[in-house]
N, C-alpha and C. Protein backbone atom coordinates (compact mmCIF):
# COMPACT_ATOMS: atom_id res chain seq x y z
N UNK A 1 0.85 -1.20 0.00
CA UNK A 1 0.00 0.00 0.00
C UNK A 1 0.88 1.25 0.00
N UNK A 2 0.21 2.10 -1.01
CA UNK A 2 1.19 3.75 -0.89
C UNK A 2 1.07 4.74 0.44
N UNK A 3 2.24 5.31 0.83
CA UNK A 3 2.22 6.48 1.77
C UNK A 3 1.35 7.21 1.71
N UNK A 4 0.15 7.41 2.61
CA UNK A 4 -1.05 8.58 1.92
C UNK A 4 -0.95 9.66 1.76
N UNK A 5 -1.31 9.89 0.62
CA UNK A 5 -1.38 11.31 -0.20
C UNK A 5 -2.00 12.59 0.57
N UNK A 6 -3.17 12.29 1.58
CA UNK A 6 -3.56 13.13 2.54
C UNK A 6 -3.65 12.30 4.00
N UNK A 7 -2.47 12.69 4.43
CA UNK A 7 -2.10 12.19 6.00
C UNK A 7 -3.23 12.83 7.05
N UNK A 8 -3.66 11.72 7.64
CA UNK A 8 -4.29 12.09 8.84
C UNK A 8 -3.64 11.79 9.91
N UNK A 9 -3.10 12.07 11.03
CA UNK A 9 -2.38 11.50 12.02
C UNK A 9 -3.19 11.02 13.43
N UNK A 10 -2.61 9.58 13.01
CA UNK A 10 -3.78 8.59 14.01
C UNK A 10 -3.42 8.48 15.40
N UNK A 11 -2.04 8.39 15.58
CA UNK A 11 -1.45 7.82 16.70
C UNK A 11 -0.32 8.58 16.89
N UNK A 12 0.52 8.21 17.92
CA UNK A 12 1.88 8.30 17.96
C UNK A 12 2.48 7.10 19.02
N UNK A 13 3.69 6.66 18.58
CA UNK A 13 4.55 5.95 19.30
C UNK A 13 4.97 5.95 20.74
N UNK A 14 5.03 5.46 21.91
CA UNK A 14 5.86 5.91 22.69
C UNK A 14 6.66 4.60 23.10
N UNK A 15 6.92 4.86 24.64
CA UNK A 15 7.94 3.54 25.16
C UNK A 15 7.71 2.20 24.84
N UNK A 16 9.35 1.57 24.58
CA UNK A 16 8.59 -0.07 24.42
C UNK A 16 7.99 -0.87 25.92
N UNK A 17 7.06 -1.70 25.72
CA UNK A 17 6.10 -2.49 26.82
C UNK A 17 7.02 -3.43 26.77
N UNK A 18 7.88 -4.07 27.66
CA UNK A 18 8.63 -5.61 27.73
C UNK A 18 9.71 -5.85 26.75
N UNK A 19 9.97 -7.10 26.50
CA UNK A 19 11.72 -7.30 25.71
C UNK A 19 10.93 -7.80 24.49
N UNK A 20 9.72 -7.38 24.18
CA UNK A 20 9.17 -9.13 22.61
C UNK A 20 9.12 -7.67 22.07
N UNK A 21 9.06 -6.46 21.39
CA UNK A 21 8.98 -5.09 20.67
C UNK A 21 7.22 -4.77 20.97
N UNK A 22 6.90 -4.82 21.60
CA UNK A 22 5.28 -4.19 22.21
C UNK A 22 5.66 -2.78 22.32
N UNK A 23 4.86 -2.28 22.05
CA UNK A 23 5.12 -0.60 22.45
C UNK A 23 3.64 0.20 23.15
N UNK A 24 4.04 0.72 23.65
CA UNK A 24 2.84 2.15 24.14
C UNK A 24 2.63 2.64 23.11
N UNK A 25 1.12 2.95 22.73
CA UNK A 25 0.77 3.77 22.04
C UNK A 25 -0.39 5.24 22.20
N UNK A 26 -0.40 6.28 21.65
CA UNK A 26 -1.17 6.97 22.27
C UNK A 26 -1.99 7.21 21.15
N UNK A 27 -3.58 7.23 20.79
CA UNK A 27 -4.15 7.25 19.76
C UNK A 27 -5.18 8.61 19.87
N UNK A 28 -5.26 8.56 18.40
CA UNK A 28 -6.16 10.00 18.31
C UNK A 28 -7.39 9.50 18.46
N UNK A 29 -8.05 8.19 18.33
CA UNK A 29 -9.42 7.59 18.22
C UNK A 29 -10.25 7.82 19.38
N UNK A 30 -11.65 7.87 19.10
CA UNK A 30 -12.61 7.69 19.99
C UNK A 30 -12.12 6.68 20.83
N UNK A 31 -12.44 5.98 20.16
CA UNK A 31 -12.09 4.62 20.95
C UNK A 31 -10.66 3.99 20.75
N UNK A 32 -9.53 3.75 21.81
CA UNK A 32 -8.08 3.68 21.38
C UNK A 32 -8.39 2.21 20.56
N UNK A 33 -8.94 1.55 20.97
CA UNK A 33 -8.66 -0.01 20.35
C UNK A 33 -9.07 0.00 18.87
N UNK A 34 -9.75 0.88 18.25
CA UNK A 34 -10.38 1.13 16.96
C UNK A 34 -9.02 1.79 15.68
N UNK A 35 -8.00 1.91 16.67
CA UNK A 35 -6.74 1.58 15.94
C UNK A 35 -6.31 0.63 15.10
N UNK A 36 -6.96 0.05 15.46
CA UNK A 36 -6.83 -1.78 14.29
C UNK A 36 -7.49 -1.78 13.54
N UNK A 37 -8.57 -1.13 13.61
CA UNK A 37 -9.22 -1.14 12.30
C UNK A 37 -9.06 -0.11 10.79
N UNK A 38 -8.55 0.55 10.81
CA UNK A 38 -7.84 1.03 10.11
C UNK A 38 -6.45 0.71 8.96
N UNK A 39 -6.53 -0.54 8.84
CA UNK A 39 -5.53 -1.42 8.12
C UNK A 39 -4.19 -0.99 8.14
N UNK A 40 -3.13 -0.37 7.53
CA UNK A 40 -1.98 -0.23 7.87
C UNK A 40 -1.39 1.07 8.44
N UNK A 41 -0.60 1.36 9.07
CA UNK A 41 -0.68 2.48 9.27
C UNK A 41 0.97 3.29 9.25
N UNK A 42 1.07 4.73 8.34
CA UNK A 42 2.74 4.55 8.21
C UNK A 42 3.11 6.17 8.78
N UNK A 43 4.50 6.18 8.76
CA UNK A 43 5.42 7.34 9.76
C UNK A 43 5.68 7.82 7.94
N UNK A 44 6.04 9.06 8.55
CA UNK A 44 6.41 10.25 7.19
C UNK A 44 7.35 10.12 6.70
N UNK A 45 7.93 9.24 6.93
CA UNK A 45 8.92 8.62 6.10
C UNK A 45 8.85 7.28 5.14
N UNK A 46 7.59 6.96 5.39
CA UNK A 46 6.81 5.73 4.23
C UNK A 46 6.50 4.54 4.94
N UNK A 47 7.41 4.37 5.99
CA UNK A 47 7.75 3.26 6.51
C UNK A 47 6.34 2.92 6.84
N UNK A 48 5.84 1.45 6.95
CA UNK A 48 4.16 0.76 7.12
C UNK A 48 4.29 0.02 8.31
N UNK A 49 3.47 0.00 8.79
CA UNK A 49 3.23 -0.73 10.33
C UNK A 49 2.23 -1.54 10.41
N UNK A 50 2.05 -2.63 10.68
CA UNK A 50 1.14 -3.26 10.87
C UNK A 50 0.56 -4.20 11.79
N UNK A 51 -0.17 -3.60 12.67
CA UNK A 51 -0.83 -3.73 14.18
C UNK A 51 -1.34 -5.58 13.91
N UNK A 52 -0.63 -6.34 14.45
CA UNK A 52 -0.47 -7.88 14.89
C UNK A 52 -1.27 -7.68 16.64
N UNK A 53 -1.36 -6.86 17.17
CA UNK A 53 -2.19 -7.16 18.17
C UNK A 53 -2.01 -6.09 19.40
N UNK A 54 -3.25 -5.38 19.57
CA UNK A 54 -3.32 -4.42 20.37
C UNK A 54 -4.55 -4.40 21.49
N UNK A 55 -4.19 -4.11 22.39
CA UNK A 55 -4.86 -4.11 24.32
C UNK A 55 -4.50 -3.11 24.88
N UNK A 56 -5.84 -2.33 25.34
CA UNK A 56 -5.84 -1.46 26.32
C UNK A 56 -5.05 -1.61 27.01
N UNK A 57 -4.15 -0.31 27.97
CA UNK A 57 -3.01 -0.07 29.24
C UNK A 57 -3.37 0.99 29.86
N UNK A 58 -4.25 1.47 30.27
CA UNK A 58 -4.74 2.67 31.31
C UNK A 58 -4.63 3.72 30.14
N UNK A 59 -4.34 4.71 29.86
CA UNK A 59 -4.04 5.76 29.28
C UNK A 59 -3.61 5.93 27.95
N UNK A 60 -2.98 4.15 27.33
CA UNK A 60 -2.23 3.85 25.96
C UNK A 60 -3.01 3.14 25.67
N UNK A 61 -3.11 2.26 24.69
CA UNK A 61 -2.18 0.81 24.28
C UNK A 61 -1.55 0.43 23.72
N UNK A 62 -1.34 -1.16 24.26
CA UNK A 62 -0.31 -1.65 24.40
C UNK A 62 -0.21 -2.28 22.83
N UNK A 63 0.59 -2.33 21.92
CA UNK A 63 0.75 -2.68 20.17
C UNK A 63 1.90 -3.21 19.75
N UNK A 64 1.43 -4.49 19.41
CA UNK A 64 2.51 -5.47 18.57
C UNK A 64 2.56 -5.60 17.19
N UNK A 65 3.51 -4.88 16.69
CA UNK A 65 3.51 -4.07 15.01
C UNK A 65 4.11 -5.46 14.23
N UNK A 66 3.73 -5.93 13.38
CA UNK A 66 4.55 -6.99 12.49
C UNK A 66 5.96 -6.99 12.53
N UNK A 67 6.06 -5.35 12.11
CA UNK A 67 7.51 -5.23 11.64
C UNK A 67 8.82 -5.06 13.12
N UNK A 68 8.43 -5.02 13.73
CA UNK A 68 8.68 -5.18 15.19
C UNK A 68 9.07 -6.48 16.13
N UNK A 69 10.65 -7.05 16.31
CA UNK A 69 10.10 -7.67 16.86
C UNK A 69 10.91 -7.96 18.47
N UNK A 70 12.18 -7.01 18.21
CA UNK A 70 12.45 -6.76 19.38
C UNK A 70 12.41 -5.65 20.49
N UNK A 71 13.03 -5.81 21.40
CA UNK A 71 13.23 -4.43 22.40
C UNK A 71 13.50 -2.73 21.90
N UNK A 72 14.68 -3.48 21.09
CA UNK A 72 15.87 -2.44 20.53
C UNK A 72 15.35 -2.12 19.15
N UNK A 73 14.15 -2.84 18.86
CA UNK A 73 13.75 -1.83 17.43
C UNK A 73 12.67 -1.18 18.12
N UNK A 74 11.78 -1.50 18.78
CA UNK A 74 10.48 -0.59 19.86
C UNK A 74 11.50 0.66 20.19
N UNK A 75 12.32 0.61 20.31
CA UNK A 75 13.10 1.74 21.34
C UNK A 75 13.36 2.56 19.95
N UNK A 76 13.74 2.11 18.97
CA UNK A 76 13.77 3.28 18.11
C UNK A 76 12.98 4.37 17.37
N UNK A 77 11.77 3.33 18.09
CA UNK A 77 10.64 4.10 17.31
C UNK A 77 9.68 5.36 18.59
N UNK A 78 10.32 5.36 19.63
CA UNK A 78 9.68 6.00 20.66
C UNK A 78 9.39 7.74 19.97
N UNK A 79 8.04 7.91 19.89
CA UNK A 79 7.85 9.75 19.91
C UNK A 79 7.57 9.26 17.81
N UNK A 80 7.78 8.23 17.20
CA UNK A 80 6.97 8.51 15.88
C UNK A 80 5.75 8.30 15.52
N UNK A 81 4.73 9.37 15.18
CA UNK A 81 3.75 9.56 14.33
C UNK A 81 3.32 8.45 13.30
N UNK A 82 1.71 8.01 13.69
CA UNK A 82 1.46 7.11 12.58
C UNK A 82 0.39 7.75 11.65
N UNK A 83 -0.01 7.59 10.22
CA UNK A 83 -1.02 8.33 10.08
C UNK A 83 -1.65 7.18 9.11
N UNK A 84 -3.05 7.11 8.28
CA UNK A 84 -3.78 7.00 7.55
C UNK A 84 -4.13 8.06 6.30
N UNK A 85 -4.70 7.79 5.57
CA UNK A 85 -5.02 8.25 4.37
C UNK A 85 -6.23 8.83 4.56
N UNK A 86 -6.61 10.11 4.12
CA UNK A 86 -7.91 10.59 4.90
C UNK A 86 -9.14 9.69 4.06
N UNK A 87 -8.85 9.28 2.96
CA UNK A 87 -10.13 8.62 2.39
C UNK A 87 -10.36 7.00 2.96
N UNK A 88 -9.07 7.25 4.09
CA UNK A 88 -9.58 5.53 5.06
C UNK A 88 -11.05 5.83 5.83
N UNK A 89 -10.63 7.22 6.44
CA UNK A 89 -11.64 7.56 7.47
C UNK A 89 -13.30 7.34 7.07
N UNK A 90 -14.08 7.82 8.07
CA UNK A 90 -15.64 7.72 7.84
C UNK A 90 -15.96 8.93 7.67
N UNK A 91 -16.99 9.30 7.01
CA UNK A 91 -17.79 10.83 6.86
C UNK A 91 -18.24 11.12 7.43
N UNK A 92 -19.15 10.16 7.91
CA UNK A 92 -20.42 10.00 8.97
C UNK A 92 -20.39 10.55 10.63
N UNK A 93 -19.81 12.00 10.48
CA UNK A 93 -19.24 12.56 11.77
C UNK A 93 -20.68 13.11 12.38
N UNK A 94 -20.48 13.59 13.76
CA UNK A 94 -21.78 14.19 14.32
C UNK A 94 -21.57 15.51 13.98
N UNK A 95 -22.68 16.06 13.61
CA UNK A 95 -22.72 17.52 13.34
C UNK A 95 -21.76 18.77 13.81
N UNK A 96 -21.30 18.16 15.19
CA UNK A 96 -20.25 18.88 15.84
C UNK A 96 -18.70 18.41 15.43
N UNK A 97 -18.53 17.46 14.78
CA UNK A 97 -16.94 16.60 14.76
C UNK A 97 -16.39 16.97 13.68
N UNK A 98 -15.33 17.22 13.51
CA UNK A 98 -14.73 17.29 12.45
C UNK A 98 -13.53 16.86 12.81
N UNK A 99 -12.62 16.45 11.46
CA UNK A 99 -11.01 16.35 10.97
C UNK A 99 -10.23 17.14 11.07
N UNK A 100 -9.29 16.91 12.39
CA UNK A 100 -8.61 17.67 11.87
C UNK A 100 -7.69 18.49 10.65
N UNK A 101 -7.55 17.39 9.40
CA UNK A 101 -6.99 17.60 8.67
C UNK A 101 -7.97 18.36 7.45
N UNK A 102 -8.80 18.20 7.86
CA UNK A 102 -10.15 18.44 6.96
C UNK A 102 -9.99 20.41 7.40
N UNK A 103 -9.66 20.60 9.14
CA UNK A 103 -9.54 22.19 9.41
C UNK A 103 -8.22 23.03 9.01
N UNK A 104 -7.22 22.37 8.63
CA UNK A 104 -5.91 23.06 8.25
C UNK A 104 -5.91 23.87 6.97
N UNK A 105 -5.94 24.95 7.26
CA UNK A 105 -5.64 25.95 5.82
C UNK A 105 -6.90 26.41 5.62
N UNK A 106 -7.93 26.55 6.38
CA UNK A 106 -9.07 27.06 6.02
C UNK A 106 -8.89 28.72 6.35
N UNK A 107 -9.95 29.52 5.97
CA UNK A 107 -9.55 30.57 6.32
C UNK A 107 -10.42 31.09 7.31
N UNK A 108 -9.43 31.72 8.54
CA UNK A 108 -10.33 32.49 9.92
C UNK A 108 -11.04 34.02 9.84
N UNK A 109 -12.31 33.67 9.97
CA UNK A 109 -13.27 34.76 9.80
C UNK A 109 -13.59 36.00 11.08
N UNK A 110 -13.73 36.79 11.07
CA UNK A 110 -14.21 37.28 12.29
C UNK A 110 -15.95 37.74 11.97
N UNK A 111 -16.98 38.06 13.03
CA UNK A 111 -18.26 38.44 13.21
C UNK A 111 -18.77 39.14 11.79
N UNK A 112 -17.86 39.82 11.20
CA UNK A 112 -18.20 40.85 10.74
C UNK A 112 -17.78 40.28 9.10
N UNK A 113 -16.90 39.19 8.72
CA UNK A 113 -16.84 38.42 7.80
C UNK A 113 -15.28 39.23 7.31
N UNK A 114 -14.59 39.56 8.50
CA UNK A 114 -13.12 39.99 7.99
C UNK A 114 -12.09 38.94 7.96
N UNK A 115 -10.94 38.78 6.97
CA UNK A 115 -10.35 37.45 7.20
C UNK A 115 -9.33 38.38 8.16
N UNK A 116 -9.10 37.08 8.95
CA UNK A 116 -8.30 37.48 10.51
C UNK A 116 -7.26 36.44 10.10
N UNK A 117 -7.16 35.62 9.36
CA UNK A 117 -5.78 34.66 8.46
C UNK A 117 -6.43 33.34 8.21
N UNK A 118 -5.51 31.89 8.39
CA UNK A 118 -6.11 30.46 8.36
C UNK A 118 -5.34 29.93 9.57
N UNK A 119 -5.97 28.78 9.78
CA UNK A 119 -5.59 27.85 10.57
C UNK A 119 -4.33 27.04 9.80
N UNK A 120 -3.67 26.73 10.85
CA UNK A 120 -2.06 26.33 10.65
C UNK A 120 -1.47 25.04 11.30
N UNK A 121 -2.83 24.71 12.32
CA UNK A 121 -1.92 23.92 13.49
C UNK A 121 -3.12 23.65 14.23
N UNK A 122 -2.99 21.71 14.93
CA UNK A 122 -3.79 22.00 15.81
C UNK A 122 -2.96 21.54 17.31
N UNK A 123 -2.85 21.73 18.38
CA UNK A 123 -1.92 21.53 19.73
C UNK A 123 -3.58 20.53 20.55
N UNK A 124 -2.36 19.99 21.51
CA UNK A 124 -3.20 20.05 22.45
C UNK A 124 -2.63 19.53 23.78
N UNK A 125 -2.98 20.42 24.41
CA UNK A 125 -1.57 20.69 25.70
C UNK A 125 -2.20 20.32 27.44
N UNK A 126 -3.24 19.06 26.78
CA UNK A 126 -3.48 18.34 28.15
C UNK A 126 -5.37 18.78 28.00
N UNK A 127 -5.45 20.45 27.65
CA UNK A 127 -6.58 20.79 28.28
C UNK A 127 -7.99 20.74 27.24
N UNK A 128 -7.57 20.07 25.66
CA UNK A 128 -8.44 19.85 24.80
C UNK A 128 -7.90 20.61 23.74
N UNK A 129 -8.30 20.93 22.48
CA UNK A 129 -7.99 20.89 20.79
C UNK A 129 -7.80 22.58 21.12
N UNK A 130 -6.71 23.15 20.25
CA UNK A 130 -6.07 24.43 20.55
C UNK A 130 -5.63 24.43 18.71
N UNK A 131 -6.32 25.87 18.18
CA UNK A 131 -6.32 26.28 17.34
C UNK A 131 -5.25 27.18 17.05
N UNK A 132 -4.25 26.85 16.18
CA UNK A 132 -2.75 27.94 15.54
C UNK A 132 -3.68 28.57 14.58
N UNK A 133 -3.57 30.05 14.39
CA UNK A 133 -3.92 30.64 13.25
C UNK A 133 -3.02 31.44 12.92
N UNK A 134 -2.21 31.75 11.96
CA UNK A 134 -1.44 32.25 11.60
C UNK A 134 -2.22 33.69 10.65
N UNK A 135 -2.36 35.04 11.32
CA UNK A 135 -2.73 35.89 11.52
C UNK A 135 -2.49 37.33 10.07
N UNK A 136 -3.46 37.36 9.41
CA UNK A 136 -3.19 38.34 8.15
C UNK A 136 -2.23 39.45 8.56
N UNK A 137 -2.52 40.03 9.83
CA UNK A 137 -1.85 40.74 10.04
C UNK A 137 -0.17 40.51 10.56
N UNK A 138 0.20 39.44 10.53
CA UNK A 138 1.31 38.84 10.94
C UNK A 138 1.03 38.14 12.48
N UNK A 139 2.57 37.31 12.49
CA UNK A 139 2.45 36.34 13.67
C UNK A 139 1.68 35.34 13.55
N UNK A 140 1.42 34.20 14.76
CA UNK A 140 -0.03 33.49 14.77
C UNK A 140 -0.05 33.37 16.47
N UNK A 141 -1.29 32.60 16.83
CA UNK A 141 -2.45 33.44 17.54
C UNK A 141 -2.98 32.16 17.38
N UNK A 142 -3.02 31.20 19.47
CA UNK A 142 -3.77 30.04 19.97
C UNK A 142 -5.06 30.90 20.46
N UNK A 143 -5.82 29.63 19.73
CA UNK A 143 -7.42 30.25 20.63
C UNK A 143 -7.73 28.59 20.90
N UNK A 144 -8.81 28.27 21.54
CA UNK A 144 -9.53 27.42 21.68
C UNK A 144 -10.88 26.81 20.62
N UNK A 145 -10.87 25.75 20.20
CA UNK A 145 -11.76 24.75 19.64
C UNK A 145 -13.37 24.60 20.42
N UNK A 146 -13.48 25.71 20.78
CA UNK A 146 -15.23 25.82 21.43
C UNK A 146 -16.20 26.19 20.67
N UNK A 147 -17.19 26.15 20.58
CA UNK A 147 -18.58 26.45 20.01
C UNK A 147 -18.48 27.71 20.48
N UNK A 148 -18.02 28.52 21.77
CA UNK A 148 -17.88 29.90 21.87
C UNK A 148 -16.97 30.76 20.98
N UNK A 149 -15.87 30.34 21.10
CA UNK A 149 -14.73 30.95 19.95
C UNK A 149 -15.04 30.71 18.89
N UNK A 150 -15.62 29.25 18.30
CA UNK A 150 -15.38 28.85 17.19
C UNK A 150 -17.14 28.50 16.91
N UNK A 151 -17.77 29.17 16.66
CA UNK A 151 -18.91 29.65 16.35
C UNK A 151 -19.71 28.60 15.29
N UNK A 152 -18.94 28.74 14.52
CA UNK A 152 -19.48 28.42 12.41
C UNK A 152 -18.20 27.93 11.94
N UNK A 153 -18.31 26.23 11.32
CA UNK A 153 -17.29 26.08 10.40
C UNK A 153 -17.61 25.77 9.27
N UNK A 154 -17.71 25.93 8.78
CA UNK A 154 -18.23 25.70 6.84
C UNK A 154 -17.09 25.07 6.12
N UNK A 155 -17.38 23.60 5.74
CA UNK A 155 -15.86 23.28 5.19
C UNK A 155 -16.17 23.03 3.49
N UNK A 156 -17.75 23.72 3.39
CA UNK A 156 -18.17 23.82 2.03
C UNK A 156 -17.29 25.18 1.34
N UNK A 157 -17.55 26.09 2.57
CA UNK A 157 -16.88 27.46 1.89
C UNK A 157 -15.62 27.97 2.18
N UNK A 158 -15.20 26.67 2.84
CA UNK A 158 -13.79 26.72 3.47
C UNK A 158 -13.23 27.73 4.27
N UNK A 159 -14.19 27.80 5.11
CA UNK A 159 -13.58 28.81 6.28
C UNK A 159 -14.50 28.71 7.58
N UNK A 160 -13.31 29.42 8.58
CA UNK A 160 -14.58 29.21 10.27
C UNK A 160 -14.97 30.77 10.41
N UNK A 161 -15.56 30.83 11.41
CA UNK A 161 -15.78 31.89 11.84
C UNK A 161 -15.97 32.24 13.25
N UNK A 162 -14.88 33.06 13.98
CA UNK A 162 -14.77 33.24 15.12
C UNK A 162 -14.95 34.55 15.67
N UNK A 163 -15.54 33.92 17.27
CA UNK A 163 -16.16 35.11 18.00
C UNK A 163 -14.62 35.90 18.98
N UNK A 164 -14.27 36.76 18.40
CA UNK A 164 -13.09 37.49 18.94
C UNK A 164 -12.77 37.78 20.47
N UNK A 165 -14.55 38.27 21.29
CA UNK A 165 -14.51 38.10 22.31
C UNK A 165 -14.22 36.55 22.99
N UNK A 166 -14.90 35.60 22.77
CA UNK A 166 -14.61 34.13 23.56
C UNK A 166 -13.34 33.41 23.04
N UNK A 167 -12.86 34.39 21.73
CA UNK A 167 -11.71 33.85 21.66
C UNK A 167 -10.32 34.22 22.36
N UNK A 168 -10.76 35.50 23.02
CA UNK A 168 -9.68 36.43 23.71
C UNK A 168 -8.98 37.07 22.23
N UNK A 169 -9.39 37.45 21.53
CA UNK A 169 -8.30 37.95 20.00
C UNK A 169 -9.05 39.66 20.67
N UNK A 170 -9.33 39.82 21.40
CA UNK A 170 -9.34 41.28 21.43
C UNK A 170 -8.40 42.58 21.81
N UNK A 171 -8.01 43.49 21.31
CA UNK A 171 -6.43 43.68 21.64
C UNK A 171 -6.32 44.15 22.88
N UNK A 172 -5.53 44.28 23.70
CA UNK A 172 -5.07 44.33 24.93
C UNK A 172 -3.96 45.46 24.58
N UNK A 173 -3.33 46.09 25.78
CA UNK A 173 -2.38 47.23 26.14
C UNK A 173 -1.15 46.56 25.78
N UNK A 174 -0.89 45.40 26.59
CA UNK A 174 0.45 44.10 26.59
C UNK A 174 0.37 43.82 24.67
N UNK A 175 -0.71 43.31 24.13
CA UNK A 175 -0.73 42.86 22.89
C UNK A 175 -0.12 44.15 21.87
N UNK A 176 -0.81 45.14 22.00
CA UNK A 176 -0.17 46.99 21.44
C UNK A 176 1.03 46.76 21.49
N UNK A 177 2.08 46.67 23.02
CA UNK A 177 3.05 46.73 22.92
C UNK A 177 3.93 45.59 22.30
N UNK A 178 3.44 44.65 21.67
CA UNK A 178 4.14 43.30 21.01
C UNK A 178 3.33 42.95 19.96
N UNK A 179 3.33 43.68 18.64
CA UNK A 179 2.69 43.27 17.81
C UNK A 179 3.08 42.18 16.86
N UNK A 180 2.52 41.55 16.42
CA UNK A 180 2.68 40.33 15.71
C UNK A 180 3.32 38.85 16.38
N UNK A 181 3.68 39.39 17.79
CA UNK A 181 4.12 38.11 18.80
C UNK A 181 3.10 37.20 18.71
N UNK A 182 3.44 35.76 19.22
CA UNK A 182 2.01 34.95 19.66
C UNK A 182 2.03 34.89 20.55
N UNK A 183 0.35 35.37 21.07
CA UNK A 183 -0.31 35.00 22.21
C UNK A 183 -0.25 33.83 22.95
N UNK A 184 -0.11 33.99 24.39
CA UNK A 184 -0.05 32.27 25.13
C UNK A 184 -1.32 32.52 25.59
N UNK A 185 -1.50 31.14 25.67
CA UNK A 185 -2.84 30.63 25.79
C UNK A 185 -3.29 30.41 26.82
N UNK A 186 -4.85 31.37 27.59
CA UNK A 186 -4.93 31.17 28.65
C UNK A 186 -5.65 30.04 29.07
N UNK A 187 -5.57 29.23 30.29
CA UNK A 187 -5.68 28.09 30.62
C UNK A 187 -7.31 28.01 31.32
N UNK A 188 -7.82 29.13 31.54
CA UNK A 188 -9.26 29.31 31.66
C UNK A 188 -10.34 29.04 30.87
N UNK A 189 -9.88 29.29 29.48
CA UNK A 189 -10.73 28.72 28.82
C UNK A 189 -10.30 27.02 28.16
N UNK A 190 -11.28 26.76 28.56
CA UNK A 190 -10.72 24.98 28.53
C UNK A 190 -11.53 24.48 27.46
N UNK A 191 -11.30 24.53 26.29
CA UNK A 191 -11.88 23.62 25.17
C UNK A 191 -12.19 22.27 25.57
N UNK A 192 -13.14 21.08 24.68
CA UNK A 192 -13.50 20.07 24.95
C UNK A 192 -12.28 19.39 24.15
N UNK A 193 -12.28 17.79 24.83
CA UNK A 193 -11.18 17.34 23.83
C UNK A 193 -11.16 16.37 22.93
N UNK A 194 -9.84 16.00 21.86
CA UNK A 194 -10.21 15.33 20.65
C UNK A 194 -11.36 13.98 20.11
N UNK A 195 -11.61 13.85 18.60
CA UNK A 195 -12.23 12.96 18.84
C UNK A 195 -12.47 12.07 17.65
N UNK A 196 -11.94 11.02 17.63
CA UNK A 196 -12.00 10.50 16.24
C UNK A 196 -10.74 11.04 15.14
N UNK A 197 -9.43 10.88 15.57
CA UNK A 197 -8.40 12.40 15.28
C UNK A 197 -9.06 13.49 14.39
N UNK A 198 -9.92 13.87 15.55
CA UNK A 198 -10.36 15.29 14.93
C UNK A 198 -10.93 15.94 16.15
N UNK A 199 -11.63 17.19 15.91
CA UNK A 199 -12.13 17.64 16.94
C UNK A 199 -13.08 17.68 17.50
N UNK A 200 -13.38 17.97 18.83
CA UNK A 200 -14.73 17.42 19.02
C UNK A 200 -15.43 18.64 20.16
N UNK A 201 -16.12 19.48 19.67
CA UNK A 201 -16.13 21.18 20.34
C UNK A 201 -17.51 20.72 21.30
């Protein structure tokens, strides 16, 4: 099977589990074990993986890759990215869900239908899905993945549209004096988190 042409990123790698090459895995899925179903799955460098047998571990799981079969090859793979082909995925999202890969490069709207730039990036730093927008006016600029900030996404007309107030994009005295810096992200507003590797507001 070919390297996919539109990468979705499913998983990522971490520590090896025992001396047979088992590894920790951390998955973007609803459900982590629904990792297997997804048939092969490869790192950005082409390389293919193929899940021989995977079990829940509290927080991971635990994944025995074909190509895998000792300690010392698990260990090399700690911290790599697996992805799928976006036309593996399902369509059939809930009205609220989307892809992440489906939100990259769209363009960010404000109330008033001004472009404020596109999305660039999505993070997520413990507290749920965190939006990079890389900003017309220069710099880029984390907001949060909420139905408050993030209002309207139209991926017919290819763009979102965000509420400036719930997004905090409103300028500040500190922001005046540092223009085009990026904003850090305040930890008060707590987006919901991923879902299906995508988002889930």
């Amino acid at each position: 099977m070919p390297k996919p042409e539109n990468p979705v990123q499913m998983a990522v790698i971490g520590a090896p589990h025992g001396i047979k090459g088992e590894l920790r895995v951390k998955t973007y899925t609803g459900d982590p074990l629904a990792l297997g179903d997804y048939g092969p799955l490869f790192a950005t460098d082409g390389r293919q993986f193929d899940i021989a047998d995977i079990r829940p571990a509290k927080n991971v799981v635990v994944v025995r890759f074909r190509q895998v079969t000792d300690r010392d090859a698990a260990e090399a793979l700690n911290g790599v990215a697996l992805f799928v082909d976006r036309a593996q995925l399902p369509d059939d999202l809930d009205e609220d869900e989307f892809y992440h890969a489906d939100l990259i490069g769209l363009a960010v709207r404000g109330d008033g239908n001004e472009m404020l730039g596109r999305i660039v990036a999505f993070h997520d730093f413990g507290g749920g899905d965190i939006i990079e927008i890389e900003r017309s006016s220069g710099g880029t600029v984390l907001i949060p993945f909420t139905r408050d900030a993030v209002p309207a996404v139209d991926l017919k007309a290819g763009s979102v549209t965000v509420d400036a107030a719930a997004a905090g994009l409103l300028e500040t005295e500190d922001e005046d004096e540092h223009p085009g810096e990026p904003r850090e992200f305040d930890a008060r507003r707590r987006p919901r988190g991923p879902h299906d590797a995508g988002g889930n507001r």
